[in-house]
C-alpha atoms as a PDB file:
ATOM      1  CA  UNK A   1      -0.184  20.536  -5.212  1.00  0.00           C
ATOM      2  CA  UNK A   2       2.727  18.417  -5.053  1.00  0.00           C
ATOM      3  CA  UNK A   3       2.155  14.046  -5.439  1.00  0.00           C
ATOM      4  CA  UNK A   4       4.389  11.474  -3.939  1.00  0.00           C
ATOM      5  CA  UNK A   5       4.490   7.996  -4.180  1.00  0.00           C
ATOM      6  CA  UNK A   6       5.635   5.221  -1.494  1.00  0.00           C
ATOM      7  CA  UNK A   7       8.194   2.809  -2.431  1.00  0.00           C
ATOM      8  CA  UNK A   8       8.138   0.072  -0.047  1.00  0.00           C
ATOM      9  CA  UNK A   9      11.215  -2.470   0.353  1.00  0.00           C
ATOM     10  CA  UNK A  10       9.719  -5.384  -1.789  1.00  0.00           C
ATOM     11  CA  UNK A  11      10.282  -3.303  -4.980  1.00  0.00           C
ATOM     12  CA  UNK A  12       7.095  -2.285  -5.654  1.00  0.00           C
ATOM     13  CA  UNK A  13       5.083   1.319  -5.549  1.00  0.00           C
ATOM     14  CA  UNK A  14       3.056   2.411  -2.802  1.00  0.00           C
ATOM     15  CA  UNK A  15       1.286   4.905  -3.517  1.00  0.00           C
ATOM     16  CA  UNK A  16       1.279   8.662  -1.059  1.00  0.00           C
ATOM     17  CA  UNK A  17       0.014  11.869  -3.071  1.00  0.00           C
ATOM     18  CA  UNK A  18       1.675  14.958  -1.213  1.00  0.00           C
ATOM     19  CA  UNK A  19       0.486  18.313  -1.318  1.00  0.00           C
ATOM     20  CA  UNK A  20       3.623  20.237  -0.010  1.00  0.00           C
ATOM     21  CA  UNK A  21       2.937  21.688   3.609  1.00  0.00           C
ATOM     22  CA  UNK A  22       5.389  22.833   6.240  1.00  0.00           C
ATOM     23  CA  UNK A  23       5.770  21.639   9.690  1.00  0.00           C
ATOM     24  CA  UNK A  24       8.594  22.254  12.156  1.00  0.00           C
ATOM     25  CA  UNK A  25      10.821  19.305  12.045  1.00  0.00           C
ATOM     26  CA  UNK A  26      11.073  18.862  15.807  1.00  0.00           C
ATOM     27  CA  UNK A  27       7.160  18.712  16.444  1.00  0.00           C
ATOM     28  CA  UNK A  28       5.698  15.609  17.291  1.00  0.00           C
ATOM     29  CA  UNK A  29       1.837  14.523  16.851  1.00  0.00           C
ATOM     30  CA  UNK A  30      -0.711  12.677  18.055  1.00  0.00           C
ATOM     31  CA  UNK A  31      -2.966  11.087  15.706  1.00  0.00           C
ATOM     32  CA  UNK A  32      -5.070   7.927  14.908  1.00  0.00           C
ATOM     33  CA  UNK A  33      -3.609   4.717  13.980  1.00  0.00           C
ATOM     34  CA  UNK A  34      -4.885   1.298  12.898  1.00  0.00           C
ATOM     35  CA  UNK A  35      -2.628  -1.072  15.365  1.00  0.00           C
ATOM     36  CA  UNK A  36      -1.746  -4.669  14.914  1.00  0.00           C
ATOM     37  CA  UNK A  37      -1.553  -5.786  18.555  1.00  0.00           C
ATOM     38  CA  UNK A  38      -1.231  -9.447  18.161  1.00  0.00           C
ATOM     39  CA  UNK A  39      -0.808 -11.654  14.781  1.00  0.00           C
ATOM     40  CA  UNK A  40      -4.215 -12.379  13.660  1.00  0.00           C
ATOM     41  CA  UNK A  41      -6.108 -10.514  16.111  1.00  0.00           C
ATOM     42  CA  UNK A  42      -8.390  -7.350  15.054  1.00  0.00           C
ATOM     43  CA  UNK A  43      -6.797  -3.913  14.355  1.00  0.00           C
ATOM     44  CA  UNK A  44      -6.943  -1.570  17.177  1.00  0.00           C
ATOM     45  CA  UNK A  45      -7.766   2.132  16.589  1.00  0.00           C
ATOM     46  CA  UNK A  46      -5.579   4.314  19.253  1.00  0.00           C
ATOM     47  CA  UNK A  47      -3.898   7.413  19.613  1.00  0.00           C
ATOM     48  CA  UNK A  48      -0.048   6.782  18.792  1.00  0.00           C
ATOM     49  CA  UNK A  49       2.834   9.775  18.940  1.00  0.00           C
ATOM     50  CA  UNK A  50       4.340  10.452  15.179  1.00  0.00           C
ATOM     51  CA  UNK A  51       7.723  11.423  15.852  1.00  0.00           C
ATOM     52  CA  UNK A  52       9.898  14.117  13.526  1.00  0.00           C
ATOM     53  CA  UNK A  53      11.781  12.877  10.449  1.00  0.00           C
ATOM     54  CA  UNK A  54      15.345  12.567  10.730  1.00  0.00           C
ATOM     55  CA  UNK A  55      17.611  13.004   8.072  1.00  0.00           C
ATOM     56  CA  UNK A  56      16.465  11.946   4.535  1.00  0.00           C
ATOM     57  CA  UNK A  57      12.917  10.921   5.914  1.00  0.00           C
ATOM     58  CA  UNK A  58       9.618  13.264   5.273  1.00  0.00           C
ATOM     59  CA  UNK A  59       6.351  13.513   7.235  1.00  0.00           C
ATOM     60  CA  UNK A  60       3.309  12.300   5.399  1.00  0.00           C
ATOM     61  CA  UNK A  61      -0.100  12.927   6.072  1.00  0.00           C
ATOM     62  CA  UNK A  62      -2.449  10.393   4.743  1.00  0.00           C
ATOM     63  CA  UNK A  63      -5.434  11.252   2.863  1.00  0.00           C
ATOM     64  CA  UNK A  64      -6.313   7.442   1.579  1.00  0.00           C
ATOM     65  CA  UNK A  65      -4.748   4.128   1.901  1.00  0.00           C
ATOM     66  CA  UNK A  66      -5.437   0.733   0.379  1.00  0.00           C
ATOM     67  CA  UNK A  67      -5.576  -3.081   1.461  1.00  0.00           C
ATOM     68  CA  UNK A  68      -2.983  -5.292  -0.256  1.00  0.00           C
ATOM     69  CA  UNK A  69      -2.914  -9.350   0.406  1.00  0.00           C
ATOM     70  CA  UNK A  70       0.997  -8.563   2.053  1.00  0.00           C
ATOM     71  CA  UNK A  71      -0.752  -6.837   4.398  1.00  0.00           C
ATOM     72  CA  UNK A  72      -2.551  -9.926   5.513  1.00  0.00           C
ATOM     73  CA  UNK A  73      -0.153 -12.820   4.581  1.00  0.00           C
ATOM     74  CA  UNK A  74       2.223 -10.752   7.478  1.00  0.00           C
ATOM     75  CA  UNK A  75      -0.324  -9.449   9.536  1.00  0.00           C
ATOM     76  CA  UNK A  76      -1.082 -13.636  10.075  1.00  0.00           C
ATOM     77  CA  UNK A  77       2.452 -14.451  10.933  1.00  0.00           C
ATOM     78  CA  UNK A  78       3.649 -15.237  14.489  1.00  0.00           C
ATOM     79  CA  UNK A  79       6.818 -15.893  14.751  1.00  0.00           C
ATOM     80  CA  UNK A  80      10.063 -15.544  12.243  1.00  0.00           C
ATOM     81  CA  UNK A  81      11.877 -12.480  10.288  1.00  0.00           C
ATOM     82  CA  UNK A  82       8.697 -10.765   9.763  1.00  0.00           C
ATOM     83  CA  UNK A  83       6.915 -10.969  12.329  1.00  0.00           C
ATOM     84  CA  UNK A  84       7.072  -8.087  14.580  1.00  0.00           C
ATOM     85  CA  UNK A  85       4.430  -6.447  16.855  1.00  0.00           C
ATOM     86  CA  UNK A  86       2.866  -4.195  17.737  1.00  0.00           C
ATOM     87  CA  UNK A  87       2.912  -2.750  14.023  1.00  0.00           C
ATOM     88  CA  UNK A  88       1.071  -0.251  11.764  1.00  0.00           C
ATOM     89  CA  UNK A  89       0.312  -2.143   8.439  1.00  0.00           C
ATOM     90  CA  UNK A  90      -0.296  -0.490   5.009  1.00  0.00           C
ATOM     91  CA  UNK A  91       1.988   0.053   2.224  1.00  0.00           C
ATOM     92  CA  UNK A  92      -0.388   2.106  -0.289  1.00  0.00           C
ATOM     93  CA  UNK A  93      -1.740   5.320   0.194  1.00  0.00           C
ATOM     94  CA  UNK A  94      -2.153   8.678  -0.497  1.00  0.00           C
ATOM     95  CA  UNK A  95      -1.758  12.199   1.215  1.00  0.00           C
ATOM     96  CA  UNK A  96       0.181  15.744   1.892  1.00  0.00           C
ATOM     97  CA  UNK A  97       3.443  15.901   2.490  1.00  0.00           C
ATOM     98  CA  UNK A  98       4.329  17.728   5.446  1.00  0.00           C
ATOM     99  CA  UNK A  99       8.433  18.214   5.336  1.00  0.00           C
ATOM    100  CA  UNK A 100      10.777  20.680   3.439  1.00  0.00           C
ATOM    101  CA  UNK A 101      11.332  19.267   0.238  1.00  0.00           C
ATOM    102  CA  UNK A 102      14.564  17.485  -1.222  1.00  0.00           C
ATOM    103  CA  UNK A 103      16.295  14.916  -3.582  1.00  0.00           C
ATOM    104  CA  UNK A 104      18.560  12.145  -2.664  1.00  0.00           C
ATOM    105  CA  UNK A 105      18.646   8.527  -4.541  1.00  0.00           C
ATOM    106  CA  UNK A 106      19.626   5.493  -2.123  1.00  0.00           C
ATOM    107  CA  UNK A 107      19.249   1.769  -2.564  1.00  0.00           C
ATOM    108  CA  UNK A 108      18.745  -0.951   0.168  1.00  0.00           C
ATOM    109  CA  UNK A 109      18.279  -4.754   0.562  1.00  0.00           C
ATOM    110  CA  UNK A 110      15.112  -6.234   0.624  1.00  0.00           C
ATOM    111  CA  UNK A 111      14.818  -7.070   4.242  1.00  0.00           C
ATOM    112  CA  UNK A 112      12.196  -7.281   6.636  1.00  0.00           C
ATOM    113  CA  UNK A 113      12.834  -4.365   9.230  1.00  0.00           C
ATOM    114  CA  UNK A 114      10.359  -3.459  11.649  1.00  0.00           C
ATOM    115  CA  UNK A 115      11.904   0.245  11.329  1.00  0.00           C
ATOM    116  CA  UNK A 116      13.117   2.597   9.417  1.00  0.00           C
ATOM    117  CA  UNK A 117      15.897   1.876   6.383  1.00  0.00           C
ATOM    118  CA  UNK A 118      18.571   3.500   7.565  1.00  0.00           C
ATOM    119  CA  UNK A 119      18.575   2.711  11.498  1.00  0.00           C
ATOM    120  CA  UNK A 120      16.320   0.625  11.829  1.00  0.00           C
ATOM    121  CA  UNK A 121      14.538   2.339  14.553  1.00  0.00           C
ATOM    122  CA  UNK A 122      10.646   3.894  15.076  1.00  0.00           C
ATOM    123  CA  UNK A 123       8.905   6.805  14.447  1.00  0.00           C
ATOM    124  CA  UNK A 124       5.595   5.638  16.062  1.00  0.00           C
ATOM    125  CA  UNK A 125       4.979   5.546  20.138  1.00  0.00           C
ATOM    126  CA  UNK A 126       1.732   4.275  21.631  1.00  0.00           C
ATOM    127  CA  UNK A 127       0.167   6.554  24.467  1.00  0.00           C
ATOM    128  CA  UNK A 128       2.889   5.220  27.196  1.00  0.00           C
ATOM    129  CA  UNK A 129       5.690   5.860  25.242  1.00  0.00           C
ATOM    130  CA  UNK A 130       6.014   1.941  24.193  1.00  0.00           C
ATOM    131  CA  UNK A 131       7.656   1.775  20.492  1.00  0.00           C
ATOM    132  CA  UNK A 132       5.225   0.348  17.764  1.00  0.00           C
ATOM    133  CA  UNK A 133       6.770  -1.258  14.562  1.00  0.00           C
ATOM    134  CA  UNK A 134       6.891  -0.396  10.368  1.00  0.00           C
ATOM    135  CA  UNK A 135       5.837  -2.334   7.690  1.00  0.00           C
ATOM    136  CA  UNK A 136       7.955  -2.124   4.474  1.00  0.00           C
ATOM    137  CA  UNK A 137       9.069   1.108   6.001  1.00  0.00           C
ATOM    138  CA  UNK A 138       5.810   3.052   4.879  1.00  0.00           C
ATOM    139  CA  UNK A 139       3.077   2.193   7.607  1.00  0.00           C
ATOM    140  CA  UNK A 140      -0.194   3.810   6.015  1.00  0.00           C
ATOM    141  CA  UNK A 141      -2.878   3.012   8.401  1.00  0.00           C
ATOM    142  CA  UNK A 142      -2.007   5.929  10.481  1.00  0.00           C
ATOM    143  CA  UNK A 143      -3.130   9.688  10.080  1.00  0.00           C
ATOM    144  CA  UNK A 144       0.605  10.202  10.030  1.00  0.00           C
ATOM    145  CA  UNK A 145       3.284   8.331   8.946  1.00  0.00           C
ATOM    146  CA  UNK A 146       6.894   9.177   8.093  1.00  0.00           C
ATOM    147  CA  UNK A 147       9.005   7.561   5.340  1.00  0.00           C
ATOM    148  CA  UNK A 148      12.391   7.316   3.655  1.00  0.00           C
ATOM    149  CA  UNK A 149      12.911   9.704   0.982  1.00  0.00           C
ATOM    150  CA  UNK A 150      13.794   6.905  -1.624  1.00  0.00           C
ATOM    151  CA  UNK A 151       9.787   6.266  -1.339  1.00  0.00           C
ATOM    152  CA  UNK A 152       8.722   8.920  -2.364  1.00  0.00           C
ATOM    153  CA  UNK A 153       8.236  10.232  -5.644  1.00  0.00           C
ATOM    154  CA  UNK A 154       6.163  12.882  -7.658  1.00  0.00           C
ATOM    155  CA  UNK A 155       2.919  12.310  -9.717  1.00  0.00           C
ATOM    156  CA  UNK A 156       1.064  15.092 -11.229  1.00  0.00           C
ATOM    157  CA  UNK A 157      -1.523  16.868  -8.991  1.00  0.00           C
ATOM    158  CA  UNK A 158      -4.240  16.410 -10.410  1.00  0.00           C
ATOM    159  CA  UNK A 159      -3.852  12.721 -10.230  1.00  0.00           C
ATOM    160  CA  UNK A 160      -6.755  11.335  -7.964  1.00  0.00           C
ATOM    161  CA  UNK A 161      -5.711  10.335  -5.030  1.00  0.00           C
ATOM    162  CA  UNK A 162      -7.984   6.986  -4.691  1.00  0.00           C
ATOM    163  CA  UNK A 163      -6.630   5.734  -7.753  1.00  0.00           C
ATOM    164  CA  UNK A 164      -2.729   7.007  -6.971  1.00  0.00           C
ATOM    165  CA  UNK A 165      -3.203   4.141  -4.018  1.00  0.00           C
ATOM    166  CA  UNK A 166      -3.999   1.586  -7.125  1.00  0.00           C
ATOM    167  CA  UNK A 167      -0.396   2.604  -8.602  1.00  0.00           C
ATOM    168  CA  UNK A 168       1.561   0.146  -5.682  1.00  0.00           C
ATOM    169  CA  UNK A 169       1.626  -3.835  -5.086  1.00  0.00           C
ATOM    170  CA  UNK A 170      -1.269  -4.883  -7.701  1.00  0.00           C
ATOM    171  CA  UNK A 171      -1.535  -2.959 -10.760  1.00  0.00           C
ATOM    172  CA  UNK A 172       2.220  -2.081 -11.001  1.00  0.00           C
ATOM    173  CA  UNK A 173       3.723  -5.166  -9.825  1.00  0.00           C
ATOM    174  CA  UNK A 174       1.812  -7.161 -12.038  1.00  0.00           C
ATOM    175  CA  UNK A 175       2.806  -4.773 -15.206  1.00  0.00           C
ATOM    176  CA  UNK A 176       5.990  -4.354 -13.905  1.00  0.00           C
ATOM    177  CA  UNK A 177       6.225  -8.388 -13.844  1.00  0.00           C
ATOM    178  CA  UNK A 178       5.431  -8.981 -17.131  1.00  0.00           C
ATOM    179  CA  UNK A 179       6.580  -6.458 -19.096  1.00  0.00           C
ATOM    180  CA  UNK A 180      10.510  -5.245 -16.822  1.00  0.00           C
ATOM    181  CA  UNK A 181      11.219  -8.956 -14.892  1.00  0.00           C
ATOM    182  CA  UNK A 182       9.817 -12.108 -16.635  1.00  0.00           C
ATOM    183  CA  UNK A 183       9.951  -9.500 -19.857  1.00  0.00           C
ATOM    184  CA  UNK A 184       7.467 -11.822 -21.982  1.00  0.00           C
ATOM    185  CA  UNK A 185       8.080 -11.793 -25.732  1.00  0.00           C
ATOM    186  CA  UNK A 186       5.434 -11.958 -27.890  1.00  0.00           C
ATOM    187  CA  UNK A 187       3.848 -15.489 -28.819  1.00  0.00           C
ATOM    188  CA  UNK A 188       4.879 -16.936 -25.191  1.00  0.00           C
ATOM    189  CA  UNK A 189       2.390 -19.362 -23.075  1.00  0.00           C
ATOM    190  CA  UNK A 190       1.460 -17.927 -19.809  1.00  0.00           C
ATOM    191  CA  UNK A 191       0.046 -19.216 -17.179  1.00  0.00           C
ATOM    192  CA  UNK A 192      -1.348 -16.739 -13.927  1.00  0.00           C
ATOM    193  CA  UNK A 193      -2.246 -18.160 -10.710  1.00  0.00           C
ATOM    194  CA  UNK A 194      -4.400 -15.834  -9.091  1.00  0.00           C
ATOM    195  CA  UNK A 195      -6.728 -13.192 -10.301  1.00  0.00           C
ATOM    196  CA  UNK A 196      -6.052 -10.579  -7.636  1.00  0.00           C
ATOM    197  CA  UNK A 197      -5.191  -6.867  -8.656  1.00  0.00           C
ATOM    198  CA  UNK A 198      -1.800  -8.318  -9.899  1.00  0.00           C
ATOM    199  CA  UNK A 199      -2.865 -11.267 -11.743  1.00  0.00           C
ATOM    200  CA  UNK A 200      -5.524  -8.982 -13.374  1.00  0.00           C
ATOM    201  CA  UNK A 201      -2.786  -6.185 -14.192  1.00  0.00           C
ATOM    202  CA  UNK A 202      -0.804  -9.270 -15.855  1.00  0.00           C
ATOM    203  CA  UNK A 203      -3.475 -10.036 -17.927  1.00  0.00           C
ATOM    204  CA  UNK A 204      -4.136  -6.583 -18.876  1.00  0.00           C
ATOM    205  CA  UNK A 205      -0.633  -6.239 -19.952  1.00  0.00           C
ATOM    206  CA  UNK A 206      -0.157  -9.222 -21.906  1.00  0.00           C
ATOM    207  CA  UNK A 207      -3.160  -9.393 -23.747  1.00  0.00           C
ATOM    208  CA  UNK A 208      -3.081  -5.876 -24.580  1.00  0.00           C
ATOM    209  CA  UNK A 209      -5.586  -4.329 -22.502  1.00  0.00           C
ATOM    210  CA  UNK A 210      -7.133  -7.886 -21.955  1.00  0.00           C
ATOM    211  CA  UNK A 211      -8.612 -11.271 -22.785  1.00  0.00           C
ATOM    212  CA  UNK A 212     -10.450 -11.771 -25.669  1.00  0.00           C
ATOM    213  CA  UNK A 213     -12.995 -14.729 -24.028  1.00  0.00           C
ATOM    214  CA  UNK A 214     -13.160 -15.135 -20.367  1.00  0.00           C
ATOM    215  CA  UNK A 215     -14.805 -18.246 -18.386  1.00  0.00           C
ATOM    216  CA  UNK A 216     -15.720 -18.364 -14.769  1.00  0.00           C
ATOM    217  CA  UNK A 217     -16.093 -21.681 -13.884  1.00  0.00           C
ATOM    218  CA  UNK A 218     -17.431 -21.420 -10.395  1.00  0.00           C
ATOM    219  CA  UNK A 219     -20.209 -19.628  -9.494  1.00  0.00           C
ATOM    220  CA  UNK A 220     -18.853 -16.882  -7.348  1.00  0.00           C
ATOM    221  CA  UNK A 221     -19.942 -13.581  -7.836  1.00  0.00           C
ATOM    222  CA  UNK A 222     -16.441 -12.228  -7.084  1.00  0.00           C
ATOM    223  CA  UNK A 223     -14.944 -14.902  -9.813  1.00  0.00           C
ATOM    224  CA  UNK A 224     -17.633 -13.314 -12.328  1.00  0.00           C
ATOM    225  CA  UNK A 225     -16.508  -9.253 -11.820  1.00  0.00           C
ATOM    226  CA  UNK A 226     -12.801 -10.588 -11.782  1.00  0.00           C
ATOM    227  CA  UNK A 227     -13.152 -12.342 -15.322  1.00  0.00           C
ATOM    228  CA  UNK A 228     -15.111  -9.378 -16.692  1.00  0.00           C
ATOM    229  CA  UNK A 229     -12.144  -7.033 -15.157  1.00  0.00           C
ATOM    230  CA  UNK A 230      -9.793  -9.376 -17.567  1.00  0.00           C
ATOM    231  CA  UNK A 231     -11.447  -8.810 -20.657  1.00  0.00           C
ATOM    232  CA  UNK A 232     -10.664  -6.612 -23.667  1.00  0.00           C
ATOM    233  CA  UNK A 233     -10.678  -2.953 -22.730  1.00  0.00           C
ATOM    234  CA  UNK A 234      -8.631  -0.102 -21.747  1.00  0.00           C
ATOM    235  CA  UNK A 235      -6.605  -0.133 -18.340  1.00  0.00           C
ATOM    236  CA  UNK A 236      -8.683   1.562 -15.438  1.00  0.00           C
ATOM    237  CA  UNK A 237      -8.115   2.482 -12.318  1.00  0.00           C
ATOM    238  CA  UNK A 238     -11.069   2.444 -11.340  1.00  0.00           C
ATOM    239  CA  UNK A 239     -12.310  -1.003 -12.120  1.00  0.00           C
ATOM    240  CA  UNK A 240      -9.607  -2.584  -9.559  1.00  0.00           C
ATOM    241  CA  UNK A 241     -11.712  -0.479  -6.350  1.00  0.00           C
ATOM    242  CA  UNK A 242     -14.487  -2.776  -5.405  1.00  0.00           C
ATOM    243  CA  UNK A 243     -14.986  -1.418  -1.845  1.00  0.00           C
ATOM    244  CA  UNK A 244     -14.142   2.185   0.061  1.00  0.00           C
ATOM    245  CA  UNK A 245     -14.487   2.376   4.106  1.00  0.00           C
ATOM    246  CA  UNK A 246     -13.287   4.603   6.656  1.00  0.00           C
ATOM    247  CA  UNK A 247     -10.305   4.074   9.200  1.00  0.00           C
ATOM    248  CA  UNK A 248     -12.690   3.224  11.618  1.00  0.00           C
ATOM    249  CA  UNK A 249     -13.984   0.001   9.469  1.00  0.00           C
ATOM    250  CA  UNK A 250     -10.717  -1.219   9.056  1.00  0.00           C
ATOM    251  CA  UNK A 251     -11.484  -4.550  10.069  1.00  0.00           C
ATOM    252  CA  UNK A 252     -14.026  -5.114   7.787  1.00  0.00           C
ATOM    253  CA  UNK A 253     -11.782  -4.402   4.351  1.00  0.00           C
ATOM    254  CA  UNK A 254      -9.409  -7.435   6.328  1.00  0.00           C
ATOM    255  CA  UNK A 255     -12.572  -9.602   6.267  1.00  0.00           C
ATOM    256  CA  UNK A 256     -13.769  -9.211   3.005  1.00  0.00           C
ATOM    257  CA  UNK A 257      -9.881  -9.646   1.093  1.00  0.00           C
ATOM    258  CA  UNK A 258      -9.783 -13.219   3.124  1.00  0.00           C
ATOM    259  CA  UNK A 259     -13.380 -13.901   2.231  1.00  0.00           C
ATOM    260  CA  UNK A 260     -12.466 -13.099  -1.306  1.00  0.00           C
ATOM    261  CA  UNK A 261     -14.885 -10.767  -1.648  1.00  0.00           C
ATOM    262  CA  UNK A 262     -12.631  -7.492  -2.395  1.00  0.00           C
ATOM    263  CA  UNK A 263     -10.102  -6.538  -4.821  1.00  0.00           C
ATOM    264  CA  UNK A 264      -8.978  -3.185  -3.110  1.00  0.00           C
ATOM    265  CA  UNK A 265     -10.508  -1.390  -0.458  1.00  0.00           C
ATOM    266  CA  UNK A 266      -9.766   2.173  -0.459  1.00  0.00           C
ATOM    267  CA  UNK A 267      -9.701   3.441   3.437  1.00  0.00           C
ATOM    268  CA  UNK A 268     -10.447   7.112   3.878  1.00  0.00           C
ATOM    269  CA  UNK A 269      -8.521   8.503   6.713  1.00  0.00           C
ATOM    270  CA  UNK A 270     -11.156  11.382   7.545  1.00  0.00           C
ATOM    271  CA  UNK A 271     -14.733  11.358   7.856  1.00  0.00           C
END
């Protein structure tokens, strides 16, 4: 078995296990997609063509996928750089990779392209043909989705693929924040606003595996498994997946990030 991970255009992992499969590089399939229609309106499951990688791209298939807040913040937008629809969201997931393997290393801007890096243009058609947008040029809520090869990369197979989703925007940005950007020395204040699956990860990271006292001032139940998340322990995986859903309850993980009652929601792609 052969693991990839997604690196999407904000810098941070999203994570696509591969199992190495062939598939003729001029087929085309049809498959199930979550569809952003309209800003703010509900997800649409259709049938939507996956056409072939092109040079330097790869074919996944996805086995798992994951929720993140960009998802929503852009999913919400109507208008400016960002905002383009009709678009397949999802930037962290997990599956088989279906092209030829191969090595290249590229680096690109941090823009907002409702394509592909290197042209720009679509891989995904709706039923008539009509092109249907990228999202940080990795698009997981589909079956199938087809990526750069500069976002992929290899993690050992028998890495679980539910967690491997984990190993994108939250837990490594937040590490990666703390410990590569701000690079906090030792004996520093910090403050962390927001105790999503990156403010947690910063925690985890600067207290050494976490807080020694933790308060929730509230009352939410949410607030409560959050603060006990940030306590003194070992970093797992596991503890950041509050929720897991199929493709076909979609909607619901959206609801329950903006009600604040989810941390990540791991979305099967199968039944």
């Amino acid at each position: 078995m052969v693991l990839a991970v997604v690196a999407s255009l904000v810098g941070v992992l999203s994570t696509v296990a591969a199992r190495a499969c062939m598939l003729l590089a001029d087929e085309w399939r049809v498959m199930a997609a979550a569809v952003a229609r309209k800003a703010g309106e509900a997800l649409v499951i259709e049938e939507i063509q996956v056409l072939a990688p092109k040079a330097w791209e790869v074919r996944i298939k996805i086995i798992c996928t994951s929720l993140c807040h960009s998802d929503v913040t852009i999913w919400k937008l109507n208008s400016g750089p960002a905002a383009y629809f009709p678009r397949i969201f999802g930037h962290e997931a997990a599956g088989d990779c279906l092209s030829p393997k191969g090595n290249g290393c590229s680096k690109f801007p941090v823009e907002f392209f409702g394509g592909m890096p290197r042209d720009g243009s679509t891989r995904f058609l709706d039923v008539n043909g009509q092109p249907i947008h990228h999202f940080f040029s990795v698009s997981s809520f589909s079956q199938y989705t087809v990526v750069d090869i500069t976002h992929v990369v290899k993690l050992n197979s028998d890495f679980p693929l539910d967690k491997a989703c984990l190993l994108s925007c939250g837990v490594t940005t937040g590490v990666g924040a703390a410990c590569k950007v701000a690079q906090v020395e030792e004996g520093s204040a910090v403050a962390i606003f927001g105790l999503g699956s990156i403010g947690l990860a910063v925690i985890k990271e600067m207290t050494d595996g976490g807080a020694d006292y933790c308060f929730e001032c509230i009352g939410l139940a949410s607030l409560m498994q959050d603060a006990f998340s940030s306590s003194r322990k070992e970093l797992h995986l596991d503890e950041f997946i509050s929720h897991e859903i199929k493709l076909e309850e979609i909607n619901k993980a959206f609801e329950m990030l903006h009600e604040g009652k989810s941390l990540r929601c791991i979305i099967w792609m199968d039944n």
